[in-house]
C-alpha atoms as a PDB file:
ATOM      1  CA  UNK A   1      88.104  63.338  74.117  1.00  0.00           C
ATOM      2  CA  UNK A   2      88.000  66.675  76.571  1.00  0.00           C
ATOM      3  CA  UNK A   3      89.085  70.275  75.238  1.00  0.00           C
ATOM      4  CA  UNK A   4      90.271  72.610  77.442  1.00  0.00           C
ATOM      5  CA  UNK A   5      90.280  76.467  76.371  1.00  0.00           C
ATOM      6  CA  UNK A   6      92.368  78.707  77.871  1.00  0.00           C
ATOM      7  CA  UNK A   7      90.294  82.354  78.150  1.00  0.00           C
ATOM      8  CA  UNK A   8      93.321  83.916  79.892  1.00  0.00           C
ATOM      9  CA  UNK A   9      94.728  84.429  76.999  1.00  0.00           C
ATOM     10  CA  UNK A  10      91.822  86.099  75.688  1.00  0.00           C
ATOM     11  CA  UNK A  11      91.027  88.504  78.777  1.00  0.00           C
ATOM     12  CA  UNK A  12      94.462  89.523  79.154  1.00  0.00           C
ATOM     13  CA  UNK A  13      94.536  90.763  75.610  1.00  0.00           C
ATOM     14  CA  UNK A  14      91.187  92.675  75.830  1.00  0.00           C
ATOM     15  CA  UNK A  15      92.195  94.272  78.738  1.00  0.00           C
ATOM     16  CA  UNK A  16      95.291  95.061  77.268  1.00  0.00           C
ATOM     17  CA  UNK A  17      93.836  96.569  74.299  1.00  0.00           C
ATOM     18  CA  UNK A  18      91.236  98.759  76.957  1.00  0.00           C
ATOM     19  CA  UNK A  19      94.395  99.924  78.565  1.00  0.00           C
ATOM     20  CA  UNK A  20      96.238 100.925  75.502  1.00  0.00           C
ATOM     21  CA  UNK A  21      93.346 102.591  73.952  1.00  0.00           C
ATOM     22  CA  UNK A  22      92.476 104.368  77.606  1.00  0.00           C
ATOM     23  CA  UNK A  23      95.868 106.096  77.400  1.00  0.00           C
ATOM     24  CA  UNK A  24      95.658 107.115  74.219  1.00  0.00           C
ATOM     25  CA  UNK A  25      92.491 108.485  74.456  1.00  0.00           C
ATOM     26  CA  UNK A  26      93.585 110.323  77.546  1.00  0.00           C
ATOM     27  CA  UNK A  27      96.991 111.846  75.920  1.00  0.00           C
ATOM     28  CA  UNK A  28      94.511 113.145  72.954  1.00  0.00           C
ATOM     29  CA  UNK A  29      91.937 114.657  75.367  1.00  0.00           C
ATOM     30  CA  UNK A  30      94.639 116.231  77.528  1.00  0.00           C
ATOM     31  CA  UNK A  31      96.250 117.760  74.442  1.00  0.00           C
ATOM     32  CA  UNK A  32      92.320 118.840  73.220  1.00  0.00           C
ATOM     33  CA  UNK A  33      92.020 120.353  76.686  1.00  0.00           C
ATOM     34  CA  UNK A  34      94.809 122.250  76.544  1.00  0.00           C
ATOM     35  CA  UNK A  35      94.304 123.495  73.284  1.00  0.00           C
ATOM     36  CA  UNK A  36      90.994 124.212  74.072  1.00  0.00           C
ATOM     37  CA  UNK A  37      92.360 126.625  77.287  1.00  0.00           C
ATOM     38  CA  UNK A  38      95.210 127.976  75.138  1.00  0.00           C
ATOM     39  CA  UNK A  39      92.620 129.260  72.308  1.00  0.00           C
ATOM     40  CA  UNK A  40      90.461 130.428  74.991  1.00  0.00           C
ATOM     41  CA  UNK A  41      92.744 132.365  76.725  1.00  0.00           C
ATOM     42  CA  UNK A  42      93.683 133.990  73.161  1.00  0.00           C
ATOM     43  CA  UNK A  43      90.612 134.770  72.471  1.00  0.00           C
ATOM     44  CA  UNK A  44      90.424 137.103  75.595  1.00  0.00           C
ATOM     45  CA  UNK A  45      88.755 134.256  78.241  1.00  0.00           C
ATOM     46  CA  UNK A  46      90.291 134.709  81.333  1.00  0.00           C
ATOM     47  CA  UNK A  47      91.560 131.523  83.207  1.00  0.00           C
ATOM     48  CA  UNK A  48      91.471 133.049  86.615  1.00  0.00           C
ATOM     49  CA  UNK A  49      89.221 131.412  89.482  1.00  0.00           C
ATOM     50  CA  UNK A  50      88.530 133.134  92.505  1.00  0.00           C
ATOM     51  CA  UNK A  51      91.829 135.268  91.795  1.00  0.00           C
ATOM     52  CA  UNK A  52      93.980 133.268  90.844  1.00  0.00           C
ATOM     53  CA  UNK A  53      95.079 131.748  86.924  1.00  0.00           C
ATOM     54  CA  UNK A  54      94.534 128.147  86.226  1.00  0.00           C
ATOM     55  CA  UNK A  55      97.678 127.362  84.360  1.00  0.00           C
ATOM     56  CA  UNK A  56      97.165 125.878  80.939  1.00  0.00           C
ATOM     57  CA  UNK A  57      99.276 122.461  81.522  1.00  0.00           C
ATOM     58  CA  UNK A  58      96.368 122.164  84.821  1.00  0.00           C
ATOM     59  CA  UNK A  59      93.954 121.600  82.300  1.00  0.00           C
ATOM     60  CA  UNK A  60      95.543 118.394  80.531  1.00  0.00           C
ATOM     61  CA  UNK A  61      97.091 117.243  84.406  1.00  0.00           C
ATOM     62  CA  UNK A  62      93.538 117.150  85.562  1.00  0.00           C
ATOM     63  CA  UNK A  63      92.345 115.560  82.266  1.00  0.00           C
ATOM     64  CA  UNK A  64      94.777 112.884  82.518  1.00  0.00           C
ATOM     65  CA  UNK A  65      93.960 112.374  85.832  1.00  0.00           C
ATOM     66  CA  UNK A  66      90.410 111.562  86.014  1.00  0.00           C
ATOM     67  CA  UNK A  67      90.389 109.816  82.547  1.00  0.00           C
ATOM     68  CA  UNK A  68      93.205 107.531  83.705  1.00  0.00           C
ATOM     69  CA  UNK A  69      90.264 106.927  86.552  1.00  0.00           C
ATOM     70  CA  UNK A  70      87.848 106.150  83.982  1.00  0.00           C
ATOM     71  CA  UNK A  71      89.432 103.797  82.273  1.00  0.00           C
ATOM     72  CA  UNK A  72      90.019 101.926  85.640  1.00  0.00           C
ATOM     73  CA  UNK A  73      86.405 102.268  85.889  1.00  0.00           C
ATOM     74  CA  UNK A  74      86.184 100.915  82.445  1.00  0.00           C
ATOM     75  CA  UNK A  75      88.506  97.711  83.162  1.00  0.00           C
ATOM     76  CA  UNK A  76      86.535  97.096  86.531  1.00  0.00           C
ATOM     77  CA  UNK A  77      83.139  96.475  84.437  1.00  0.00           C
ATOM     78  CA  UNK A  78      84.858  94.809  82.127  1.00  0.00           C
ATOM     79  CA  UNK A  79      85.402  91.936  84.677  1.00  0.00           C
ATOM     80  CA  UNK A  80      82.587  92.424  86.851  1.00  0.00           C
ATOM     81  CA  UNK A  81      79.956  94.262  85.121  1.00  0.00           C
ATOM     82  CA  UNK A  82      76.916  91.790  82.931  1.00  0.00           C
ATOM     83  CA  UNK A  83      77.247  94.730  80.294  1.00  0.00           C
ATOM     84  CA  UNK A  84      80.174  96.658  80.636  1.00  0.00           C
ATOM     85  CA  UNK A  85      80.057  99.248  77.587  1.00  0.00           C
ATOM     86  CA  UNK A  86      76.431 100.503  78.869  1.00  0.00           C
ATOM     87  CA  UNK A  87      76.996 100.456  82.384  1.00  0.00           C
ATOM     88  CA  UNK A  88      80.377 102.169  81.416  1.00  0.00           C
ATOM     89  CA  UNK A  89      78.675 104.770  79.127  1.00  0.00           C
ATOM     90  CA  UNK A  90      75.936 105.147  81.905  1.00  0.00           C
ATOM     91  CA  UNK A  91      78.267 105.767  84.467  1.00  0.00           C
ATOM     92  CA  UNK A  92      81.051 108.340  82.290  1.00  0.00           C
ATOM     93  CA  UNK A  93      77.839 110.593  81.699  1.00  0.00           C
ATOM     94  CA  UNK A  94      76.729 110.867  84.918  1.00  0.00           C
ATOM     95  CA  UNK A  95      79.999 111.726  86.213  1.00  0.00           C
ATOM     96  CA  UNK A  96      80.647 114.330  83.359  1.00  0.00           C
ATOM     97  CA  UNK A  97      77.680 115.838  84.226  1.00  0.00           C
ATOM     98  CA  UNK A  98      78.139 115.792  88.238  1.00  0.00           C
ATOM     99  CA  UNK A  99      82.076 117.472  86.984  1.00  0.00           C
ATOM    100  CA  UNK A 100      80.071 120.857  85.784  1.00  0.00           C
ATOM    101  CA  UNK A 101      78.602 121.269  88.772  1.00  0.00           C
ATOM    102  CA  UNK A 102      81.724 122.832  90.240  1.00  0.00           C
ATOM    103  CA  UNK A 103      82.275 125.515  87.076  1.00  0.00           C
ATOM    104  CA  UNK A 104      78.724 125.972  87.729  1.00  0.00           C
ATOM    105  CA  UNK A 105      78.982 127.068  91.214  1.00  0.00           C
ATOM    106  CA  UNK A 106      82.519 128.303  90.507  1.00  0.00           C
ATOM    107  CA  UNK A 107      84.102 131.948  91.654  1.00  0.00           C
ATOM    108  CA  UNK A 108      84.722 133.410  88.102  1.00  0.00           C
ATOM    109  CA  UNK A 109      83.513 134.788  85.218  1.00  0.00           C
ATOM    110  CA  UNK A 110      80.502 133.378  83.046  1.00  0.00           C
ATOM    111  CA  UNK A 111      82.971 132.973  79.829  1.00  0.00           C
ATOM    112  CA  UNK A 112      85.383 131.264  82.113  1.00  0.00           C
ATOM    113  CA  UNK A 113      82.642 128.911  83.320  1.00  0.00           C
ATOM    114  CA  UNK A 114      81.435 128.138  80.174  1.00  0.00           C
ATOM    115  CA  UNK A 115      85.181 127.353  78.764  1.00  0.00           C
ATOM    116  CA  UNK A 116      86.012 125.032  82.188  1.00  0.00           C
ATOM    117  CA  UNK A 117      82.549 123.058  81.068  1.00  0.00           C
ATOM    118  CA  UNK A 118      84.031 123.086  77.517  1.00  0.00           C
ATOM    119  CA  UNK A 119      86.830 121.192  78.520  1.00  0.00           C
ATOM    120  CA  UNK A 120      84.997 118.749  80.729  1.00  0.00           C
ATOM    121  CA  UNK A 121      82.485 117.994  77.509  1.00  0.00           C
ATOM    122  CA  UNK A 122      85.842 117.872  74.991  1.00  0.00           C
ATOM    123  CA  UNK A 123      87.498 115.340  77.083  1.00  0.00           C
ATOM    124  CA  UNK A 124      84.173 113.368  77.529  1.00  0.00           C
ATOM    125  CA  UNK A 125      83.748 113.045  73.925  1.00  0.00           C
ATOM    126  CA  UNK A 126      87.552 112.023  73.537  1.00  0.00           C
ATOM    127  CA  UNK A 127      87.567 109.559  75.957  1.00  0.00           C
ATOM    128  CA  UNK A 128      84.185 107.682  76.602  1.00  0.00           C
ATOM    129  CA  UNK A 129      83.175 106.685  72.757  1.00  0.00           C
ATOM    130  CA  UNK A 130      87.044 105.296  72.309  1.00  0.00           C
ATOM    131  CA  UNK A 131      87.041 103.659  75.779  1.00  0.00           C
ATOM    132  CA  UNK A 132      83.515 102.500  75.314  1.00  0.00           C
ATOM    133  CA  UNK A 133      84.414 100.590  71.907  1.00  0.00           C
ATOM    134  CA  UNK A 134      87.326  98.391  73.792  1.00  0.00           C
ATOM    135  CA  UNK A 135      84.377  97.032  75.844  1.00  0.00           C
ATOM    136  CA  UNK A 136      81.297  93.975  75.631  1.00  0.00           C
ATOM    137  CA  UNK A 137      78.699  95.278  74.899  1.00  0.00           C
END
């Protein structure tokens, strides 16, 4: 007797679960970001860059953004990659660190460079551990 076992099944429910938990993560770390602007701002951090304000919502529209990116980077190595929550972890801190470089180099204040990297780090530690657990390791 032959047994045939259908993985589809399987995959389509992991991914699934990477997917839900990606957007999640992403509305919390876009709502963290924004918070983390907001307070900032209140606490006398200015949100201009060279001249001109970054609106608060920006923050959590740029969060969503490239966090919606990461979990398609996430779902990629999860089909393709041998070990897809390290090359996924590997990957996510490299290209949080490569995202300060531009509030590094940025035309504004050192308090308002140091609150853009804030955000950057916030969402990172939002979205990479909780994206990270949905994978193989």
């Amino acid at each position: 007797m032959t047994t045939t076992v259908n993985t589809t099944r399987a995959t389509t429910s992991t991914l699934g679960a990477l997917i839900r938990t990606g957007v999640t993560a992403t509305v919390a770390a876009s709502a963290a970001t924004m918070a983390v602007a907001a307070a900032g701002h209140a606490a006398g951090v200015s949100l201009d860059m060279g001249g001109a304000p970054i609106p608060v919502v920006g923050f959590g529209v740029l969060t969503a953004a490239f966090s919606l990116i990461g979990v398609v980077i996430a779902a990629l190595l999860s089909r393709f990659a041998r070990s897809p929550r390290r090359m996924f972890v590997r990957t996510t801190v490299v290209l949080t660190v490569l995202s300060l470089v531009p509030d590094v180099i940025a035309d504004a204040g050192t308090a308002t460079k140091a609150l853009l990297m804030l955000t950057h780090l916030v969402a990172a530690a939002i979205v990479i551990p909780a994206v990270a657990r949905r994978l193989a390791a």
